[in-house]
N, C-alpha and C. Protein backbone atom coordinates (compact mmCIF):
# COMPACT_ATOMS: atom_id res chain seq x y z
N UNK A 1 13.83 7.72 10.01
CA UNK A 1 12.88 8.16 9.02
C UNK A 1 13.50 7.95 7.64
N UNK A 2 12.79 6.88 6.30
CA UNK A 2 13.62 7.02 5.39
C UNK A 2 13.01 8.07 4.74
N UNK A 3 13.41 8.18 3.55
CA UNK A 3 13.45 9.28 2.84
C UNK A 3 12.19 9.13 2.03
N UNK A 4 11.78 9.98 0.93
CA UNK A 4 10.45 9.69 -0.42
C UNK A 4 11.05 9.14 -1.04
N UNK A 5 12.27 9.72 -1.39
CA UNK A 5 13.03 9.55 -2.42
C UNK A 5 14.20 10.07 -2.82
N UNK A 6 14.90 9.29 -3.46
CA UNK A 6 16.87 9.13 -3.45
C UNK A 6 16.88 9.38 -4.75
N UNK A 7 17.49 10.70 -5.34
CA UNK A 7 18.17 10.63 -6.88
C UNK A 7 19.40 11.32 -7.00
N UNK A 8 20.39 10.54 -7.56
CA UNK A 8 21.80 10.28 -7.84
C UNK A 8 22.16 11.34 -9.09
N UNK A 9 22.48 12.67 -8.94
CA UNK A 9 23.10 13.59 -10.43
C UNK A 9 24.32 13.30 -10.25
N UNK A 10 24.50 12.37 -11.56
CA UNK A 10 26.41 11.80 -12.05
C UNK A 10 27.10 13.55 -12.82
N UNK A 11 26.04 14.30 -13.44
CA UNK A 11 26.54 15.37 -13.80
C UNK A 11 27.10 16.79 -13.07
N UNK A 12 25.68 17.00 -11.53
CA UNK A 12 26.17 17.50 -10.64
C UNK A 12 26.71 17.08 -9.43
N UNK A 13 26.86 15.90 -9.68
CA UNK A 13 28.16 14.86 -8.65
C UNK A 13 27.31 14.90 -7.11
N UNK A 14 25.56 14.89 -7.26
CA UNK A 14 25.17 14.97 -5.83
C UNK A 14 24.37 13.89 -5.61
N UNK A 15 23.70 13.51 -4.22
CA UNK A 15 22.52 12.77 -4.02
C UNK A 15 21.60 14.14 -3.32
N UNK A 16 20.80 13.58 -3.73
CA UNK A 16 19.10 14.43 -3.25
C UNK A 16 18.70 13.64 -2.83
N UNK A 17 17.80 13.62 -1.35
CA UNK A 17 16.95 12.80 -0.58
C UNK A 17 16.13 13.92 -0.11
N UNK A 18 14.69 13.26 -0.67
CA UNK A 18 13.54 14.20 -0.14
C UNK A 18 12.90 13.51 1.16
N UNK A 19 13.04 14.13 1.63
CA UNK A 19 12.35 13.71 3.20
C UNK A 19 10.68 13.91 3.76
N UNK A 20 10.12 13.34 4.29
CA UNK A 20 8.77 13.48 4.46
C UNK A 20 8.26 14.51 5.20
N UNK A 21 9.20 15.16 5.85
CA UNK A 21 8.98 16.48 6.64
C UNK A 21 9.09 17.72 5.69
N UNK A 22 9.34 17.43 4.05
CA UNK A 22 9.37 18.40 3.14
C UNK A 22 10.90 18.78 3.00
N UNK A 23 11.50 17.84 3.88
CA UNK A 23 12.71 19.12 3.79
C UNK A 23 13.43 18.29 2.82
N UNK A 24 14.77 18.93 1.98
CA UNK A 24 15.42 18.08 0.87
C UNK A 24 17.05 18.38 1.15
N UNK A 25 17.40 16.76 1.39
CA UNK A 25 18.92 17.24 1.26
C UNK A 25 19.62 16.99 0.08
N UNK A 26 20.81 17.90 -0.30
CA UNK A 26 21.58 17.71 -1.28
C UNK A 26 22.97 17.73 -1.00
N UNK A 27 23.31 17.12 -1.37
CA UNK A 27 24.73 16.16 -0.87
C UNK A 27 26.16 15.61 -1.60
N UNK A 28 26.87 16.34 -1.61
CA UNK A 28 28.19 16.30 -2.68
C UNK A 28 28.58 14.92 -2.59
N UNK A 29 28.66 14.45 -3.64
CA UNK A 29 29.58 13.10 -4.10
C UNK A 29 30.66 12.74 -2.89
N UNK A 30 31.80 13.68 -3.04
CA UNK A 30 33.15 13.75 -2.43
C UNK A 30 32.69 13.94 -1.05
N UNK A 31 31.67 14.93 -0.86
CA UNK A 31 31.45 14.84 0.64
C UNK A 31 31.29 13.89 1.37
N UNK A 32 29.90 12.94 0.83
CA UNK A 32 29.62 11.26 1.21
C UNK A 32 30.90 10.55 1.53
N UNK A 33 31.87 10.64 0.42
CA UNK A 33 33.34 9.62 0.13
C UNK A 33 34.06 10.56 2.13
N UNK A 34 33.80 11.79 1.74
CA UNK A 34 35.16 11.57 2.81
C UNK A 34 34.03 11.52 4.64
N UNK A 35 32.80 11.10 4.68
CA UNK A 35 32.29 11.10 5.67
C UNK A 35 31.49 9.53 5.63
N UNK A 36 32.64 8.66 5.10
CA UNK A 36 32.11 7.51 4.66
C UNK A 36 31.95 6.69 6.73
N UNK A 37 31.02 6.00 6.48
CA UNK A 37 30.76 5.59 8.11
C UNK A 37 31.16 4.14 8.12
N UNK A 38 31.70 3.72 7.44
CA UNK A 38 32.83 2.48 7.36
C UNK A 38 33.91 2.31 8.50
N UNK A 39 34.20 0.95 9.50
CA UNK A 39 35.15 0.90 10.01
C UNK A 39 37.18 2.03 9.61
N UNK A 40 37.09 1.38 8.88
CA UNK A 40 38.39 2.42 8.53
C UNK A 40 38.59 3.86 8.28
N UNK A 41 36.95 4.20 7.45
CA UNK A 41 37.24 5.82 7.46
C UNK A 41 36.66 6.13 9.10
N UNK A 42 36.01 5.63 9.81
CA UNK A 42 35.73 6.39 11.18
C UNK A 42 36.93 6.30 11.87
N UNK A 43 37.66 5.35 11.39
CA UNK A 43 39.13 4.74 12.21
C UNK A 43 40.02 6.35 11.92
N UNK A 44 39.98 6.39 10.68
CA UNK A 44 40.67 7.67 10.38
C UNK A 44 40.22 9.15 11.23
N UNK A 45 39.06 9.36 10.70
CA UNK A 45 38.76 10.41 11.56
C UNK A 45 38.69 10.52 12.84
N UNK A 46 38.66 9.62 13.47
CA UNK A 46 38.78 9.66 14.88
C UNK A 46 40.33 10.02 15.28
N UNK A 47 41.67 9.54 14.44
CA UNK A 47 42.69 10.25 14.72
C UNK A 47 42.72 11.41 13.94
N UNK A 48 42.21 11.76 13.63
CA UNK A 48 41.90 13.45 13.51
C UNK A 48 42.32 13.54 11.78
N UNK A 49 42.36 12.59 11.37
CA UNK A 49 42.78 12.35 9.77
C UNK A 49 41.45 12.23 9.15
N UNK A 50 41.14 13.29 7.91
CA UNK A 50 40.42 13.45 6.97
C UNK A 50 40.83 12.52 5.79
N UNK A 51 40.26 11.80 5.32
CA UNK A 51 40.43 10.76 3.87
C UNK A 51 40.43 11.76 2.94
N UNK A 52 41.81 10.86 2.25
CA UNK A 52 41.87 11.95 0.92
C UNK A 52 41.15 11.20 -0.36
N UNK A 53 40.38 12.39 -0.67
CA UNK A 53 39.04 12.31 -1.64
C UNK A 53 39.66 13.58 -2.89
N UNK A 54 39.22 12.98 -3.74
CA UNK A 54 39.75 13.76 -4.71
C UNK A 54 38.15 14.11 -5.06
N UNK A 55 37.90 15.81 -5.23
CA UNK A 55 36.88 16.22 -5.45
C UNK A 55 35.98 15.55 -6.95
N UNK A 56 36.75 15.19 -7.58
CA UNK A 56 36.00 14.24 -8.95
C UNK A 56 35.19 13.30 -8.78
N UNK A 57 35.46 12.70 -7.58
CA UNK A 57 34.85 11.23 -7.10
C UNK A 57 33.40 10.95 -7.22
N UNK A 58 32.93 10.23 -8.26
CA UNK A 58 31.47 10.36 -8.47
C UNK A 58 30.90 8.89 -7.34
N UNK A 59 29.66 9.07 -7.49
CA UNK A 59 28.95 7.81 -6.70
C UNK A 59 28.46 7.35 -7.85
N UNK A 60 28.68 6.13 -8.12
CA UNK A 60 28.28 5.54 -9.52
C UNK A 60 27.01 4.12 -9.24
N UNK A 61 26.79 3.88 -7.55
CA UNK A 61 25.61 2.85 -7.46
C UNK A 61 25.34 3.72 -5.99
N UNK A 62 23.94 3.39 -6.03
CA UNK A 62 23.18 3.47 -4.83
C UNK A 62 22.42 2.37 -4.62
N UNK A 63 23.23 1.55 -3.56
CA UNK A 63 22.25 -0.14 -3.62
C UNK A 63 21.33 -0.16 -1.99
N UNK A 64 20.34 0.31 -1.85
CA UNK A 64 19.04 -0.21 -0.47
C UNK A 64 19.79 -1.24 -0.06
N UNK A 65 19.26 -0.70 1.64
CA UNK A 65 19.79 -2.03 2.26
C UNK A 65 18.68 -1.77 3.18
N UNK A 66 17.75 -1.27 3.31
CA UNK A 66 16.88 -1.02 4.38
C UNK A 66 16.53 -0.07 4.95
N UNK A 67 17.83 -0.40 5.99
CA UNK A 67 18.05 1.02 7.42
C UNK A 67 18.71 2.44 6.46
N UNK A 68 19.18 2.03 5.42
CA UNK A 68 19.98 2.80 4.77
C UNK A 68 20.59 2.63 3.69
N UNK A 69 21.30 3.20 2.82
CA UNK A 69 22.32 2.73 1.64
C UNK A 69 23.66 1.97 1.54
N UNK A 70 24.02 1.14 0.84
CA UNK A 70 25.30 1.20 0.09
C UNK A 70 25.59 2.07 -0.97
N UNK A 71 26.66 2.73 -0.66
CA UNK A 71 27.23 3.83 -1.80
C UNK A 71 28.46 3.54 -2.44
N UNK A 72 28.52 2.65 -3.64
CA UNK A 72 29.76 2.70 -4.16
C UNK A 72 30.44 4.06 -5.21
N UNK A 73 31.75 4.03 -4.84
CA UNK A 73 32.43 5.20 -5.54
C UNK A 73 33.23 4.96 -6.99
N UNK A 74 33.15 5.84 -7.23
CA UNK A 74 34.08 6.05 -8.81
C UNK A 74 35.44 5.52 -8.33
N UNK A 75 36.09 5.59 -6.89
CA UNK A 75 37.45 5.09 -6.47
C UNK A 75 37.51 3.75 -6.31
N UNK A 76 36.41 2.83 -6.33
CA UNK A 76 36.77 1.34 -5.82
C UNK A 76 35.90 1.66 -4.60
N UNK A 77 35.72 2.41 -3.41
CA UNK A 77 35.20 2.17 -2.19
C UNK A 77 33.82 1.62 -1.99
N UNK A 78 33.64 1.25 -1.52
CA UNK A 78 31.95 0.36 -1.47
C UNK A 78 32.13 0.19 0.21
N UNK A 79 32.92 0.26 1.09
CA UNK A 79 32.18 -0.36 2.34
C UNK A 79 31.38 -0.10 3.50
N UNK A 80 31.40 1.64 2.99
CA UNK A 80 30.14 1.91 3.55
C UNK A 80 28.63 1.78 3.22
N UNK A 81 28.27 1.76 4.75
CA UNK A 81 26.08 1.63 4.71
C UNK A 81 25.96 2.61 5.46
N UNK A 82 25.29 3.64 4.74
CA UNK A 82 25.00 5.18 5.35
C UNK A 82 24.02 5.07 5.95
N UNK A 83 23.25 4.83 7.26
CA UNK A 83 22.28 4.77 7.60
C UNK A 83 21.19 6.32 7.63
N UNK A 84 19.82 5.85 7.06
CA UNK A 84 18.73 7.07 6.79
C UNK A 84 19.16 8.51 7.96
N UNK A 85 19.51 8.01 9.15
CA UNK A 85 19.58 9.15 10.41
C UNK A 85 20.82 9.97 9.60
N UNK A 86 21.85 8.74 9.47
CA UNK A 86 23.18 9.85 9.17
C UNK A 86 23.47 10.46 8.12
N UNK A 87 22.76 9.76 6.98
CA UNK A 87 22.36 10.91 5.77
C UNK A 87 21.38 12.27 5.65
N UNK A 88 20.64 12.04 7.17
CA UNK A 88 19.57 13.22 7.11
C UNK A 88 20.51 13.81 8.11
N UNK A 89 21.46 13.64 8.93
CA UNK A 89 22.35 14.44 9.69
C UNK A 89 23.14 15.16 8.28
N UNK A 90 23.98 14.45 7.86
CA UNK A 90 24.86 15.42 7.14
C UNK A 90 24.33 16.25 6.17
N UNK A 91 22.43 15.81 6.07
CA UNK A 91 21.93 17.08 5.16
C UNK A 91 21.71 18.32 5.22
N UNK A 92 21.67 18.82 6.87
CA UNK A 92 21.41 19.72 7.87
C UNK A 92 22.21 20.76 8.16
């Protein structure tokens, strides 16, 4: 299910996705960064290692890809594509 609509606060460091079931998630910057669904950060968490995210870390692009987003970070990271399911999972 995608979303209505995706808006990016650089001031309160979140994404908002309103969903068609009414419901709205809001979503910390740093949180996205350290639950990034990229080969290497799942590589990490799967050995039980949390990515170190420095709570400052803004999301400075939100680029469509379809199924879901590209989210690049204030750190350089770009290689995650958050797919619509797993952004409405971690909104929950």
């Amino acid at each position: 299910m995608n979303p209505l609509s995706v808006g990016n606060s650089q001031s309160a460091r979140t994404l908002r996705l309103s969903w068609p079931d009414g419901r709205e998630s809001l979503l910390r910057h740093a949180d996205l960064r350290r639950q990034c669904p990229c080969s290497q950060c799942r590589a990490f968490r799967l050995r039980g290692v949390t990515p170190l995210v420095d709570d400052r870390v803004r999301l400075i692009e939100v680029n469509p890809q379809g199924y879901g987003v590209q989210l690049v970070f204030s750190d350089g990271h770009q290689r995650g594509i958050y797919p619509w399911a797993y952004l409405a999972q971690l909104g929950s």
